[in-house]
PDB file of N, CA and C in Angstrom:
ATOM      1  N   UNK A   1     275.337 173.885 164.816  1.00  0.00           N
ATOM      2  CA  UNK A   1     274.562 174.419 165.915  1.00  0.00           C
ATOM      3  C   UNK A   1     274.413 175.949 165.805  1.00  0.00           C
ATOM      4  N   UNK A   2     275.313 176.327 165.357  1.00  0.00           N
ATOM      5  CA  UNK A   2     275.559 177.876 165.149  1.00  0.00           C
ATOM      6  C   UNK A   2     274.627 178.639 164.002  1.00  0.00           C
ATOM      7  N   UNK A   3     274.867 177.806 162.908  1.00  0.00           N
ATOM      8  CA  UNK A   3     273.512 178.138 161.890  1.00  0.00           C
ATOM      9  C   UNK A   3     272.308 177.862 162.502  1.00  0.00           C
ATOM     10  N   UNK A   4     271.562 177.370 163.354  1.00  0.00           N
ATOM     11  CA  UNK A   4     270.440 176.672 163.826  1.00  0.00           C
ATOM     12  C   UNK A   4     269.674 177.808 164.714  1.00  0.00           C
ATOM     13  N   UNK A   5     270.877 178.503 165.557  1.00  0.00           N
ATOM     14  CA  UNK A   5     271.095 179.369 166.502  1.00  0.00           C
ATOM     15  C   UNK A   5     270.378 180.481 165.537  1.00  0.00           C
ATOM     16  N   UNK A   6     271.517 181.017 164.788  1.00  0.00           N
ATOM     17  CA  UNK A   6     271.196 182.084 163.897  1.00  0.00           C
ATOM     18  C   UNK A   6     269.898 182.433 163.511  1.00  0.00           C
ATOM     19  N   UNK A   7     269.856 180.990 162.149  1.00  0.00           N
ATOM     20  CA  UNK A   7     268.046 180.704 162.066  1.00  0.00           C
ATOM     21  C   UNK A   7     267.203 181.315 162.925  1.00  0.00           C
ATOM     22  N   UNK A   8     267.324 180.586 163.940  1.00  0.00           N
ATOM     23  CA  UNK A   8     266.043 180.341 165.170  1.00  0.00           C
ATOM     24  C   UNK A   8     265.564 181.784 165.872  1.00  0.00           C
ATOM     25  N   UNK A   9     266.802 182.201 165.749  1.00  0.00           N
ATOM     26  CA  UNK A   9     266.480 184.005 166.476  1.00  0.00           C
ATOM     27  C   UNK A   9     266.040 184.322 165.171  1.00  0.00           C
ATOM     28  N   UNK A  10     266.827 184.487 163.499  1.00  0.00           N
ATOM     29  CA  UNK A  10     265.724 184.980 162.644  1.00  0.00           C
ATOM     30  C   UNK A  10     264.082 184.914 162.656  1.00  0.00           C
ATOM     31  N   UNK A  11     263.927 183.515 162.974  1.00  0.00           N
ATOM     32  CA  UNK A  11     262.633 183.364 162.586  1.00  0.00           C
ATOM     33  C   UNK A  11     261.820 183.995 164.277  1.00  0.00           C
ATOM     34  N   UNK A  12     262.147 184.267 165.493  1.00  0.00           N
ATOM     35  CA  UNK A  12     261.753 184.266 166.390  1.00  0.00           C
ATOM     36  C   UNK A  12     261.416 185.690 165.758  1.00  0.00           C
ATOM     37  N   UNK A  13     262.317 186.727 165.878  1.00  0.00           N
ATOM     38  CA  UNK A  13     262.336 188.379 165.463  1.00  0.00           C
ATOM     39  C   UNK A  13     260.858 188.327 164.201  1.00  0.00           C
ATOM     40  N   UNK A  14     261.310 187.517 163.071  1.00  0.00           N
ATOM     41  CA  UNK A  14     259.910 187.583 162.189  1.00  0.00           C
ATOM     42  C   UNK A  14     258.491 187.639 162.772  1.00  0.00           C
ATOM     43  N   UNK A  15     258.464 186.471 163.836  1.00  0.00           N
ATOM     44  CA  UNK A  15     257.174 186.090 164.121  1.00  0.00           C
ATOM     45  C   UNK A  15     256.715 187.150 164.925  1.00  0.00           C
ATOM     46  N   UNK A  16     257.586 187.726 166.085  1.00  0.00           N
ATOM     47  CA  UNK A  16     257.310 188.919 166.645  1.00  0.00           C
ATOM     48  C   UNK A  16     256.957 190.109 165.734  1.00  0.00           C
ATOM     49  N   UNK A  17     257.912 190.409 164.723  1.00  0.00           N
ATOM     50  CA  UNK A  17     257.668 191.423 164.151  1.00  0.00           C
ATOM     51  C   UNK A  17     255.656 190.973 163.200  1.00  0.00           C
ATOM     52  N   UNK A  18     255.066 189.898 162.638  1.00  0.00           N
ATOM     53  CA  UNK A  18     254.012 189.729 162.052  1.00  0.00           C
ATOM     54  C   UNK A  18     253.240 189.802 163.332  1.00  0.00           C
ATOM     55  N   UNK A  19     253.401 188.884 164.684  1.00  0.00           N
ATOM     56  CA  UNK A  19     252.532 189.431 165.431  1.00  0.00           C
ATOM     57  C   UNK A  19     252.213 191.027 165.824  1.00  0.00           C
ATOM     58  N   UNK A  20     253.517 191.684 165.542  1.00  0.00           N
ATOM     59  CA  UNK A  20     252.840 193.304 165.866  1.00  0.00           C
ATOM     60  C   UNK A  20     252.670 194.136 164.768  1.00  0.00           C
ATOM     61  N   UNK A  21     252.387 193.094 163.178  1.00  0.00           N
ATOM     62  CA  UNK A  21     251.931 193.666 162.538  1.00  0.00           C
ATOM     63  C   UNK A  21     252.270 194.188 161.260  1.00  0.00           C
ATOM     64  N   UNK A  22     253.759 194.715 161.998  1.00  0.00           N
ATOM     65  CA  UNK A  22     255.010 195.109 160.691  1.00  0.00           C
ATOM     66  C   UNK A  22     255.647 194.342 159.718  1.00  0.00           C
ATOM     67  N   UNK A  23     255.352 193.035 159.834  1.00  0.00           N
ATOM     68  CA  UNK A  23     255.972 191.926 158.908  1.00  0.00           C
ATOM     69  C   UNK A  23     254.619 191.869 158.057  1.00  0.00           C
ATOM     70  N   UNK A  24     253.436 191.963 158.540  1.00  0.00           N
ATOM     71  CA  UNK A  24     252.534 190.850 158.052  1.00  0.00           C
ATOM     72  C   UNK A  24     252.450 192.009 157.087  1.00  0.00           C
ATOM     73  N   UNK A  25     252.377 193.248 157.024  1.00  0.00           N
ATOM     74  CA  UNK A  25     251.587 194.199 155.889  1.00  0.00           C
ATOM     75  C   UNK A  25     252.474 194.173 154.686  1.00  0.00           C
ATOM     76  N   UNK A  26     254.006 193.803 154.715  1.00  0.00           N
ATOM     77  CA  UNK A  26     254.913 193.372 153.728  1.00  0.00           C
ATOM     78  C   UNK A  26     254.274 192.823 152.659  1.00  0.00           C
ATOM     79  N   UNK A  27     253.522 191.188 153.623  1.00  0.00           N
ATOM     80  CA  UNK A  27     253.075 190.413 152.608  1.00  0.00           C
ATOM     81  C   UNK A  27     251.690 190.199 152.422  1.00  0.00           C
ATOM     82  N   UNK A  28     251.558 191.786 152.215  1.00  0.00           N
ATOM     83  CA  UNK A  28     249.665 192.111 151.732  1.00  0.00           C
ATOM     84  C   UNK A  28     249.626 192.572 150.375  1.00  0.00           C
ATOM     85  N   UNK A  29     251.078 192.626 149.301  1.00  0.00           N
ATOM     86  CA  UNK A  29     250.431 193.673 148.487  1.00  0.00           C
ATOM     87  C   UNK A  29     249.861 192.907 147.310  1.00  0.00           C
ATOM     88  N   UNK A  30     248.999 193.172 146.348  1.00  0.00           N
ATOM     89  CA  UNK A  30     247.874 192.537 145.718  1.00  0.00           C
ATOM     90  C   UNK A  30     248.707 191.721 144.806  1.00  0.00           C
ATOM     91  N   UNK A  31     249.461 191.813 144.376  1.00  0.00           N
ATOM     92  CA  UNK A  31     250.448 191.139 143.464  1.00  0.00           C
ATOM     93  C   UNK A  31     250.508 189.748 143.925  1.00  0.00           C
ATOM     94  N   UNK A  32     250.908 189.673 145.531  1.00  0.00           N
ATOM     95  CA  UNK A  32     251.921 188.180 146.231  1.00  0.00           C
ATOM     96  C   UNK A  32     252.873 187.984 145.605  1.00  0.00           C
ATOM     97  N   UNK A  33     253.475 189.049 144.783  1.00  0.00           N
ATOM     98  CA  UNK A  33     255.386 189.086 144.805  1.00  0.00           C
ATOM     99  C   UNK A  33     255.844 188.670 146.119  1.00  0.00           C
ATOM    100  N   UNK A  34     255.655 189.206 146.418  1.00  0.00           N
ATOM    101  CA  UNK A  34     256.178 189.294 148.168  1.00  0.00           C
ATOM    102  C   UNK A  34     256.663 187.921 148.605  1.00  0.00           C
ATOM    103  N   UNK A  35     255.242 187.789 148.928  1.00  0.00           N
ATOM    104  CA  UNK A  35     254.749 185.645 149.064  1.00  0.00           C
ATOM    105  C   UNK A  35     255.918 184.923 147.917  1.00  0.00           C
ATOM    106  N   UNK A  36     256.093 184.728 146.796  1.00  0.00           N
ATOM    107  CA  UNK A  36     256.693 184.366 145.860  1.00  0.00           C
ATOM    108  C   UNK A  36     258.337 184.380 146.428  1.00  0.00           C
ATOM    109  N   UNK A  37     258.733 185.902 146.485  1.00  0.00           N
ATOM    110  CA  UNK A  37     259.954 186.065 147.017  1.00  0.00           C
ATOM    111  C   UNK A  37     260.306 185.180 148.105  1.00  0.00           C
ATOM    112  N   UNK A  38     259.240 184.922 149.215  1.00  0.00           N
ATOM    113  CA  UNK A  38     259.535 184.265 150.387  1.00  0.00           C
ATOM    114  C   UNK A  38     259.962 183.297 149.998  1.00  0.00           C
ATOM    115  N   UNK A  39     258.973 182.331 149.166  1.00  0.00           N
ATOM    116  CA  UNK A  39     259.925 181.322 148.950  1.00  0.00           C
ATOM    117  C   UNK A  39     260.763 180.779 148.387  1.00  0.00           C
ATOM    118  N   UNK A  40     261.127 181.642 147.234  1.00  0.00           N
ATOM    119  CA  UNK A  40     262.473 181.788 146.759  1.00  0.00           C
ATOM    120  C   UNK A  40     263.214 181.758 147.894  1.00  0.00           C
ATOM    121  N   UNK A  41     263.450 182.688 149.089  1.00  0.00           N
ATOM    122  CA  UNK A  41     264.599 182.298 150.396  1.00  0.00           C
ATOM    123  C   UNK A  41     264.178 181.762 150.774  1.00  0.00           C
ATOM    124  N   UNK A  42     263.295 180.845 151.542  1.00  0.00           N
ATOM    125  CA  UNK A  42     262.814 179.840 151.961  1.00  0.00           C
ATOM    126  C   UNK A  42     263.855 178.731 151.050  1.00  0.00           C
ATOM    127  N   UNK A  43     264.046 178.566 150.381  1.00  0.00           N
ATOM    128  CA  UNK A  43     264.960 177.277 149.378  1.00  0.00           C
ATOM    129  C   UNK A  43     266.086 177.916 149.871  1.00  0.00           C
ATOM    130  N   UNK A  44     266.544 179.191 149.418  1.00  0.00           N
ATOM    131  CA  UNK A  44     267.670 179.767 149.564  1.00  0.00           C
ATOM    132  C   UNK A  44     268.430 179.071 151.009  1.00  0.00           C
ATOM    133  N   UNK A  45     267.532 179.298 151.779  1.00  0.00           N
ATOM    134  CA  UNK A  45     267.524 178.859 153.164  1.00  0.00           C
ATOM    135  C   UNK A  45     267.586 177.525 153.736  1.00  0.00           C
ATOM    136  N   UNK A  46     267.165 176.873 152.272  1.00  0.00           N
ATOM    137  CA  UNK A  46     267.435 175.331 152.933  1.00  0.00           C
ATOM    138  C   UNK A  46     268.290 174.946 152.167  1.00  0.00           C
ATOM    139  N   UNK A  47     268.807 175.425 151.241  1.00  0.00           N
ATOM    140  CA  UNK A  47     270.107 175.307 150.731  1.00  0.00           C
ATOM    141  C   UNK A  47     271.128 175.386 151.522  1.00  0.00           C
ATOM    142  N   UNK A  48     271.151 176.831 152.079  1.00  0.00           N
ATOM    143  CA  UNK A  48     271.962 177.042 153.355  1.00  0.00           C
ATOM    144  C   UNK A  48     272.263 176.026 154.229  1.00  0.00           C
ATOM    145  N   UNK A  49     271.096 175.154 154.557  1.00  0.00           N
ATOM    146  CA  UNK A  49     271.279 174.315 155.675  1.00  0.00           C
ATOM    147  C   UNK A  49     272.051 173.294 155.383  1.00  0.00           C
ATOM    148  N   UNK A  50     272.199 172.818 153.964  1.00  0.00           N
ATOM    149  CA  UNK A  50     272.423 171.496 152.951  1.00  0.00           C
ATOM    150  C   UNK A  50     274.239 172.416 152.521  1.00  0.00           C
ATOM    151  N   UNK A  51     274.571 173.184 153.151  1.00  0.00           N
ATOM    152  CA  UNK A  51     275.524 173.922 152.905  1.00  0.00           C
ATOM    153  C   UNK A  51     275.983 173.784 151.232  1.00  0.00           C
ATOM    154  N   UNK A  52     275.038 174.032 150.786  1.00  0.00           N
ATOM    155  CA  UNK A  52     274.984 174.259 148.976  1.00  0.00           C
ATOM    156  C   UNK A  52     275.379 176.074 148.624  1.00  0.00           C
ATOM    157  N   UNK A  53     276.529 176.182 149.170  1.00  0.00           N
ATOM    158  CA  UNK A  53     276.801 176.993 149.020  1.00  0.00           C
ATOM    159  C   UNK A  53     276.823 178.313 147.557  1.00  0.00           C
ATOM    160  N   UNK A  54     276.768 177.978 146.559  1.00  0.00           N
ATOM    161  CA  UNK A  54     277.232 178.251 145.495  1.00  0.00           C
ATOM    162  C   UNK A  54     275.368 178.393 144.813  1.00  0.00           C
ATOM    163  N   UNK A  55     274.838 177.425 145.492  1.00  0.00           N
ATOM    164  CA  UNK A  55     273.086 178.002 144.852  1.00  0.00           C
ATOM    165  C   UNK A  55     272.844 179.165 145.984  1.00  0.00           C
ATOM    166  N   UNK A  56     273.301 179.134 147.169  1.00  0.00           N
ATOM    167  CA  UNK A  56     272.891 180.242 148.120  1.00  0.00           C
ATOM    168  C   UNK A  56     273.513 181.363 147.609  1.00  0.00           C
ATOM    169  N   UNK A  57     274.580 181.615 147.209  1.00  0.00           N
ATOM    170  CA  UNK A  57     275.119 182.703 146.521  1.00  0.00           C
ATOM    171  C   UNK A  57     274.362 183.129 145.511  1.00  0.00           C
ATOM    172  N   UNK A  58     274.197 182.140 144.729  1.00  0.00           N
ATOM    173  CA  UNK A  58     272.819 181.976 143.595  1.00  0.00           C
ATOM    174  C   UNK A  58     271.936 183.461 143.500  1.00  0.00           C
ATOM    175  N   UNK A  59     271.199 182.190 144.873  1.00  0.00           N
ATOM    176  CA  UNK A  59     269.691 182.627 145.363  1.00  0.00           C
ATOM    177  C   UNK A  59     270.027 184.507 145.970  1.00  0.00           C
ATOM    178  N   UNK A  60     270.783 184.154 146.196  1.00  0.00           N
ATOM    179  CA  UNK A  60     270.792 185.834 147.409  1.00  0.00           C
ATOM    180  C   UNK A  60     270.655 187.115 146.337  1.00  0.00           C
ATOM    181  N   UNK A  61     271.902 186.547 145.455  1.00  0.00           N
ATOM    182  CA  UNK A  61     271.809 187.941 144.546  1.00  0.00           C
ATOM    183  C   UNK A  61     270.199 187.884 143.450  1.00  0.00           C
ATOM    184  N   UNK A  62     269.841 186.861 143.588  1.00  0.00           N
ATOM    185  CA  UNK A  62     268.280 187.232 142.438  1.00  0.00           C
ATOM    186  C   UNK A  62     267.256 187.526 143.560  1.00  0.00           C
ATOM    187  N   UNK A  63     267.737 187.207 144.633  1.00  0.00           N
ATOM    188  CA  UNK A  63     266.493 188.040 145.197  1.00  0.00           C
ATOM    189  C   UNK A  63     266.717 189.499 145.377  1.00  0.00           C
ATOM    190  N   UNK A  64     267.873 190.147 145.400  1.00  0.00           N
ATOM    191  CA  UNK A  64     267.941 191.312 144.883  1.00  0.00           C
ATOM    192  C   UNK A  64     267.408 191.999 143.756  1.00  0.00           C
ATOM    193  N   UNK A  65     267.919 191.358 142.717  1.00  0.00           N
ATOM    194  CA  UNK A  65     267.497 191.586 141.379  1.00  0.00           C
ATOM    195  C   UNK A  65     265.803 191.559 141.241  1.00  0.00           C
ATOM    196  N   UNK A  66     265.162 190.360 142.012  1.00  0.00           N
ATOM    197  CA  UNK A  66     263.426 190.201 141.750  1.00  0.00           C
ATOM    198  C   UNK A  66     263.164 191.167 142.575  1.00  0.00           C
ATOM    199  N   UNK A  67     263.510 192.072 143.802  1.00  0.00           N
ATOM    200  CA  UNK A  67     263.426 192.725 144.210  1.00  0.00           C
ATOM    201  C   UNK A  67     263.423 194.535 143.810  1.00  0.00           C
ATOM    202  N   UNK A  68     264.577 194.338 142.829  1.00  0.00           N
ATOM    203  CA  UNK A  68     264.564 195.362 142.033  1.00  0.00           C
ATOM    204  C   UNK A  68     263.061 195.169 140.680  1.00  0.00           C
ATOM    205  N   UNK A  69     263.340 194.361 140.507  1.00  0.00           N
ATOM    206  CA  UNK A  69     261.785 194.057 139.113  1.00  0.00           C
ATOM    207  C   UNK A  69     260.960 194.389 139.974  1.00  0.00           C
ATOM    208  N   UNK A  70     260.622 194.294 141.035  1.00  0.00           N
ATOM    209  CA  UNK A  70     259.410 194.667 142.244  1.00  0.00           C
ATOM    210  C   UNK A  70     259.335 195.696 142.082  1.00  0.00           C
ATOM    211  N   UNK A  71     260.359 196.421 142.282  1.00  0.00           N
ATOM    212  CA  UNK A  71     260.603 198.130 142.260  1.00  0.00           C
ATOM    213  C   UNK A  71     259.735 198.805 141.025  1.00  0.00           C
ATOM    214  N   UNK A  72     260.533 198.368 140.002  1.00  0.00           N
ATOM    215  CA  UNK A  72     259.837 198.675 138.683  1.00  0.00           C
ATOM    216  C   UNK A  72     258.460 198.311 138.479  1.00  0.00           C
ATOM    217  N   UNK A  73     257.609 196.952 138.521  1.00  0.00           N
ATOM    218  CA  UNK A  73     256.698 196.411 138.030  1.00  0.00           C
ATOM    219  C   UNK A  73     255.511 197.454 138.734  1.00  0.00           C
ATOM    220  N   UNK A  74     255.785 198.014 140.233  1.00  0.00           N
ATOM    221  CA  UNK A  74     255.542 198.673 141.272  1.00  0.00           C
ATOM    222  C   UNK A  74     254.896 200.035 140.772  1.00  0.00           C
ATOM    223  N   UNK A  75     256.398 200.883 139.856  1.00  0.00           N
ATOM    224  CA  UNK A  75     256.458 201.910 139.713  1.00  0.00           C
ATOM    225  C   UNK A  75     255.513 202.081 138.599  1.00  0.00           C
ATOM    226  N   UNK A  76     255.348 200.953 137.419  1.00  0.00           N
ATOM    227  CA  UNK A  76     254.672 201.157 136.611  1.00  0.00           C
ATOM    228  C   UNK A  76     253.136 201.126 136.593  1.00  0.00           C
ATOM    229  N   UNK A  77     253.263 199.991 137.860  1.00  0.00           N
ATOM    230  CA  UNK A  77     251.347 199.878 138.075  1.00  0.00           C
ATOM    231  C   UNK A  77     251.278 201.682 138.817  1.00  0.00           C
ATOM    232  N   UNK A  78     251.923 202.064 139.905  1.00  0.00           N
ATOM    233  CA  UNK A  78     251.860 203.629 140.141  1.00  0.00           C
ATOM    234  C   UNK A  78     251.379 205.048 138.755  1.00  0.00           C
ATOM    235  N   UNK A  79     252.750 204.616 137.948  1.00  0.00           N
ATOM    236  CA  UNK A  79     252.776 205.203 137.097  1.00  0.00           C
ATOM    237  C   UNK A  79     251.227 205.557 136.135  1.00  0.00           C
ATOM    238  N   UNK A  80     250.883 204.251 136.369  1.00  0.00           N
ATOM    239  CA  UNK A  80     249.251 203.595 135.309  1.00  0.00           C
ATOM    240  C   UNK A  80     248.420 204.499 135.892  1.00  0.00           C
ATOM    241  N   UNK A  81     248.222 204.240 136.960  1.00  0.00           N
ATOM    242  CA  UNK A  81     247.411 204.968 137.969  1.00  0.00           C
ATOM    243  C   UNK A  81     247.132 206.523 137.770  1.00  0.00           C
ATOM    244  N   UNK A  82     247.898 207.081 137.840  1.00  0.00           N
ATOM    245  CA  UNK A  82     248.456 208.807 137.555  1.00  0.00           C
ATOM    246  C   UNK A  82     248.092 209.153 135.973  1.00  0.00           C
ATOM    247  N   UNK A  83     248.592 208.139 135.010  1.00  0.00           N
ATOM    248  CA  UNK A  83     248.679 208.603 133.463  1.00  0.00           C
ATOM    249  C   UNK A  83     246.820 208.021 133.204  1.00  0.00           C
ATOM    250  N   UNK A  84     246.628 207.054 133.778  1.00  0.00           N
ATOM    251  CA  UNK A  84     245.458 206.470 133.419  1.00  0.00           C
ATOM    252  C   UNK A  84     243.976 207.045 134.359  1.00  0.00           C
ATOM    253  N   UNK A  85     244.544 208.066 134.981  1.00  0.00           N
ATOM    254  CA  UNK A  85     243.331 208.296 136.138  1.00  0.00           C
ATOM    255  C   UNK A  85     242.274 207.758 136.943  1.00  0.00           C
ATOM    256  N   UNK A  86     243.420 206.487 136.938  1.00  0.00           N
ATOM    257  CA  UNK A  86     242.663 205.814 138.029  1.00  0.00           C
ATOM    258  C   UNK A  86     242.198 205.714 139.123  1.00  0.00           C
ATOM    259  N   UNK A  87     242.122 205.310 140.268  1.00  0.00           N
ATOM    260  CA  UNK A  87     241.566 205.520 141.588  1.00  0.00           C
ATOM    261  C   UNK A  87     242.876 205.706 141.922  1.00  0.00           C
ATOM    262  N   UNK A  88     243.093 206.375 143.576  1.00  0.00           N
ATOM    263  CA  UNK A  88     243.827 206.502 144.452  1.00  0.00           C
ATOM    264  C   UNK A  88     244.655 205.254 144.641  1.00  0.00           C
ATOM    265  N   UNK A  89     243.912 204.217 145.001  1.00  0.00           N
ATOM    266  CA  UNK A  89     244.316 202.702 145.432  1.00  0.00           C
ATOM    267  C   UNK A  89     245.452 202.201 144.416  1.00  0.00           C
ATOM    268  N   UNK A  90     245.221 202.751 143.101  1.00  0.00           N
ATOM    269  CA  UNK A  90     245.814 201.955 142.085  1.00  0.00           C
ATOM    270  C   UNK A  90     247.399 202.335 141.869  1.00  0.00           C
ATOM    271  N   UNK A  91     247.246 203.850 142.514  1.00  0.00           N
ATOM    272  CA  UNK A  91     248.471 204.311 142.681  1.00  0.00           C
ATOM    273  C   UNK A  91     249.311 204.109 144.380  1.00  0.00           C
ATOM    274  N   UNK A  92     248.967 203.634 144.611  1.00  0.00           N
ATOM    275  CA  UNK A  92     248.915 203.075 146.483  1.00  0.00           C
ATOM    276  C   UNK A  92     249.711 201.456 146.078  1.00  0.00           C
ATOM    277  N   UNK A  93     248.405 200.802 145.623  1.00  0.00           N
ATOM    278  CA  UNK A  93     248.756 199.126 145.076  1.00  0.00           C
ATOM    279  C   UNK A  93     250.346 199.571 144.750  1.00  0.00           C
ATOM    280  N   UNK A  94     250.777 200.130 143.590  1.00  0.00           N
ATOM    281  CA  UNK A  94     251.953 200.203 142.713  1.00  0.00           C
ATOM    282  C   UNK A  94     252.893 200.606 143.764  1.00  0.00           C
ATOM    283  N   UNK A  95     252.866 201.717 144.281  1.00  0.00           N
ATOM    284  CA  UNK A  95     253.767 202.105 145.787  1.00  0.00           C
ATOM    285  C   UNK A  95     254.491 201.129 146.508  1.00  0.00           C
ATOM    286  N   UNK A  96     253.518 200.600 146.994  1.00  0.00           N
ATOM    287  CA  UNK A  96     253.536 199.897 148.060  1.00  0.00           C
ATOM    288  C   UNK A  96     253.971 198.139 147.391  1.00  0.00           C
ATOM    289  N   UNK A  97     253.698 197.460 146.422  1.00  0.00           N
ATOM    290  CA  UNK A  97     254.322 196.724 145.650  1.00  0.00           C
ATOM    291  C   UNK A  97     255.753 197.062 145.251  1.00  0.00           C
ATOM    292  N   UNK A  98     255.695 198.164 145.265  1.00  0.00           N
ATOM    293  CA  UNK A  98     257.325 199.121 144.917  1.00  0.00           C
ATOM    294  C   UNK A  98     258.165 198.684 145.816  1.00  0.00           C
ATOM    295  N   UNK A  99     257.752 199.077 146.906  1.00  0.00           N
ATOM    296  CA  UNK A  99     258.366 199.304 148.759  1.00  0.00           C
ATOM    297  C   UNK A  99     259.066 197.559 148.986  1.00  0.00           C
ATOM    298  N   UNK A 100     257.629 197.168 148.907  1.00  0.00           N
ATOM    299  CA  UNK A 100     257.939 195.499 149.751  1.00  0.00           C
ATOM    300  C   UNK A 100     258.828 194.965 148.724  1.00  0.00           C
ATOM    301  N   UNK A 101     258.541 195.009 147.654  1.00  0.00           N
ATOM    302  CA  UNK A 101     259.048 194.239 146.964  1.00  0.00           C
ATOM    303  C   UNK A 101     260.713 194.188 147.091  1.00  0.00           C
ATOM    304  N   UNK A 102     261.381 195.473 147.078  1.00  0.00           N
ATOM    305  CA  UNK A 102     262.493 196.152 147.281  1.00  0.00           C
ATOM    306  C   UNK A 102     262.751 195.281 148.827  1.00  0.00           C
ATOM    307  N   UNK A 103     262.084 195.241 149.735  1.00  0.00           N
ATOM    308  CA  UNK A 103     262.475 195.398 151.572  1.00  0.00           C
ATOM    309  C   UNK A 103     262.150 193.378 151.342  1.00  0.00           C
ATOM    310  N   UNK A 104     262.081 192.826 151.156  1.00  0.00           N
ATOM    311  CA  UNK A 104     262.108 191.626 150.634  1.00  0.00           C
ATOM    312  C   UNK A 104     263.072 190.842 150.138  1.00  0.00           C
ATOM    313  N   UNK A 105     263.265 191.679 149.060  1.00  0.00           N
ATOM    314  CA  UNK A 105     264.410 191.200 148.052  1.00  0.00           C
ATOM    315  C   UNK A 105     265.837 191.736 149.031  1.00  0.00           C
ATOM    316  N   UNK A 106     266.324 192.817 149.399  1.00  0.00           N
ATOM    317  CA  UNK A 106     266.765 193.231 150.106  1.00  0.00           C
ATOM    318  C   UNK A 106     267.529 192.665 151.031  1.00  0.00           C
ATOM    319  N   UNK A 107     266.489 191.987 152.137  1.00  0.00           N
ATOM    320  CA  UNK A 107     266.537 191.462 153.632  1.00  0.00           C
ATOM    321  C   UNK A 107     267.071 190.365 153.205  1.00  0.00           C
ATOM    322  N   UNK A 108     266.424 189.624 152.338  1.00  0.00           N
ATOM    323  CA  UNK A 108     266.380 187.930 152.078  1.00  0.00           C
ATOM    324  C   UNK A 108     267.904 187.767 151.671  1.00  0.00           C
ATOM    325  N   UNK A 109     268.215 188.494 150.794  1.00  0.00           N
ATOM    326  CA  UNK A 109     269.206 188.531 149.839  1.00  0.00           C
ATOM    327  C   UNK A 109     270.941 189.009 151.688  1.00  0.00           C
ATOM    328  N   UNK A 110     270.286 189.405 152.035  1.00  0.00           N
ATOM    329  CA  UNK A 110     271.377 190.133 152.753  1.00  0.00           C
ATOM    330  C   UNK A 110     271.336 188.802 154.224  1.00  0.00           C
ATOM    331  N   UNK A 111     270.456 188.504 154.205  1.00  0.00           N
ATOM    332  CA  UNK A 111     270.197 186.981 155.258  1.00  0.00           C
ATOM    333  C   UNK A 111     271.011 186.149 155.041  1.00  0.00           C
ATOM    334  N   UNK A 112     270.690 185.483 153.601  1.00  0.00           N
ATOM    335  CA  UNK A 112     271.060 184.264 153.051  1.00  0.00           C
ATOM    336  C   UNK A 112     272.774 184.796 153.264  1.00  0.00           C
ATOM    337  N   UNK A 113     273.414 185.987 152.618  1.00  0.00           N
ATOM    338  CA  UNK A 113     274.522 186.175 152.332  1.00  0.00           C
ATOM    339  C   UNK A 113     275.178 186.217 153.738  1.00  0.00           C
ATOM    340  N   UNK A 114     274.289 186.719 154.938  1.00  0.00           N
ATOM    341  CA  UNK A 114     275.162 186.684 156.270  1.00  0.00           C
ATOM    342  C   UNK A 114     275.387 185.097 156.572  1.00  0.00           C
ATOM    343  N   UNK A 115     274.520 184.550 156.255  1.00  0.00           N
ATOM    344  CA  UNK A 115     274.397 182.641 156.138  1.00  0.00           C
ATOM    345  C   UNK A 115     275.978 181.917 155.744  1.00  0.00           C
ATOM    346  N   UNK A 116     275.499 182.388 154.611  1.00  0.00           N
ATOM    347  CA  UNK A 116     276.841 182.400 153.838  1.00  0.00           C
ATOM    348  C   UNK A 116     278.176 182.167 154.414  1.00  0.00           C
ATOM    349  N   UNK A 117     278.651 183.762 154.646  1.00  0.00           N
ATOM    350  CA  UNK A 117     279.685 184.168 155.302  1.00  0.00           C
ATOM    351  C   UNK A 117     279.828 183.758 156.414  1.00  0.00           C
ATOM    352  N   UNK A 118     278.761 183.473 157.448  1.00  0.00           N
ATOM    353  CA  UNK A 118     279.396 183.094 158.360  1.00  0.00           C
ATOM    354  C   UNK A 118     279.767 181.510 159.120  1.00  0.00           C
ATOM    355  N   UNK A 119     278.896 180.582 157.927  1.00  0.00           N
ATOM    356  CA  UNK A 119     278.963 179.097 158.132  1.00  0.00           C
ATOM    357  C   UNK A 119     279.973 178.563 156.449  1.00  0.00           C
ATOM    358  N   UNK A 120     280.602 179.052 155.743  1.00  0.00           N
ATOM    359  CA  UNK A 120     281.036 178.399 154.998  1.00  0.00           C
ATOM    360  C   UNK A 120     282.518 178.283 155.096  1.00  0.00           C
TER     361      UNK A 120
END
């Protein structure tokens, strides 16, 4: 009941936060890393529920890690942008693919692990 609890306010806080906006621009950047990541915890998450503990441990730390590749893949489309003189956007796209990707991997990874810890 207690995991269910937990859940249920997670996902309540999300939906609030996309209705005012701040969630939803996360999962705008042109890539859909983002999207991808989700459902990587999305499993993570129903693992959790299936108290598969040991894939949730798994899952938490690679969404860190894909989170960090976000960072990079991010920095380099940025990077392109600047060395390649491309448009503004292209160095924006890479940024901002940078950002979410990181605040994604991050959250998810630090979710699943409060999951974790506090139902196993």
């Amino acid at each position: 009941m207690k995991f269910l609890t937990l859940n249920i306010t997670g996902a309540a806080l999300f939906i609030a936060g996309w209705i005012q906006g701040s969630v939803s621009m996360v999962f705008m950047d042109t890539y859909r890393l983002t999207w991808g990541m989700g459902l990587v915890f999305l499993f993570g998450l129903w693992r959790a529920f299936r108290c598969d503990w040991g894939t949730v441990d798994w899952i938490s730390d690679r969404l860190v890690r894909l989170g960090l590749m976000g960072t990079v893949a991010g920095l380099a489309i940025a990077f392109y942008g600047v060395s390649g003189q491309e448009s503004i956007s292209l160095r924006d796209i890479g940024a901002s693919t940078a950002l979410y990707t990181t605040l994604v991997g991050l959250v998810g990874g630090m979710w699943l692990e409060l999951n974790q810890r506090l139902f196993e």
